[in-house]
Protein backbone atom coordinates (compact mmCIF):
# COMPACT_ATOMS: atom_id res chain seq x y z
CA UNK A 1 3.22 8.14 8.71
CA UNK A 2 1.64 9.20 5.45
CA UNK A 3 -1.66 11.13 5.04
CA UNK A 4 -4.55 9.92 2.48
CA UNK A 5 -6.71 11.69 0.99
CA UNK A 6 -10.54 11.33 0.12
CA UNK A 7 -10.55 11.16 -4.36
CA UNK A 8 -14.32 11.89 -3.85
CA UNK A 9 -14.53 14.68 -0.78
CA UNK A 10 -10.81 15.73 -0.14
CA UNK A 11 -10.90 14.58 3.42
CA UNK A 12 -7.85 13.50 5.18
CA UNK A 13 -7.09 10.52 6.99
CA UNK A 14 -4.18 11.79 9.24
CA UNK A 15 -2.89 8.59 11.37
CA UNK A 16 -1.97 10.98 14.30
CA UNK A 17 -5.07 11.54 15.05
CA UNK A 18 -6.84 8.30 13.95
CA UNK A 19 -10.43 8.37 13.56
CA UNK A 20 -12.32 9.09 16.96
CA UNK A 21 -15.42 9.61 15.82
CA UNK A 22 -15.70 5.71 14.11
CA UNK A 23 -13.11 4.39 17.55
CA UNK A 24 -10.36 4.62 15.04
CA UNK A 25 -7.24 5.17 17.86
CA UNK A 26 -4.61 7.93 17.03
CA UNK A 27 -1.14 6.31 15.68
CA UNK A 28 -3.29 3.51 13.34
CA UNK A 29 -2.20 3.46 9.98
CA UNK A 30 -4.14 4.13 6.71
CA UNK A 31 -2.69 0.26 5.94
CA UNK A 32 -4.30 -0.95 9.38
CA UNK A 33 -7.90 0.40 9.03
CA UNK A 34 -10.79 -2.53 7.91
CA UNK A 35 -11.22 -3.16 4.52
CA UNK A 36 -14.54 -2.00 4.97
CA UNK A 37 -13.43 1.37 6.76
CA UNK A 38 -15.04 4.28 5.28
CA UNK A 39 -14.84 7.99 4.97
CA UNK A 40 -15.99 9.69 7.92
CA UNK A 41 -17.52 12.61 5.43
CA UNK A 42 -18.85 11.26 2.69
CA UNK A 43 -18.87 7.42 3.20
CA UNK A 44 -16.47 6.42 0.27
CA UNK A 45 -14.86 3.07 0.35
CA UNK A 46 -11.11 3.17 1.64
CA UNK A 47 -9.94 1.86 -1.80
CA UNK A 48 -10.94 5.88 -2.94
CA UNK A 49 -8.42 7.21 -0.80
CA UNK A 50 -4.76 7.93 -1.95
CA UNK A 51 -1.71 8.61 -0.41
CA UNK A 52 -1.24 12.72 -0.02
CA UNK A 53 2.97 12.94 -0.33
């Protein structure tokens, strides 16, 4: 699974470990978050994020 990266704070959405802090469950893919998902830093919308290949 691919990593993405926060375009406004540089934080990293790494599917292995999900999101535990907003009950995001390790193994959930960047594709399978909410539209309205946001960073966990900074609160950017997921539509800033890109893949980090």
């Amino acid at each position: 699974m691919t990593t993405h990266v926060c375009s406004v704070c540089g934080y990293v959405y790494d599917p292995q470990e999900g999101d535990p802090d907003n009950d995001i469950a390790p193994g959930t893919a960047f594709e399978s978050l909410a539209d309205d998902w946001e960073c966990p830093v900074c609160g950017a919308d997921k539509e800033e994020f890109e893949p980090n290949e």
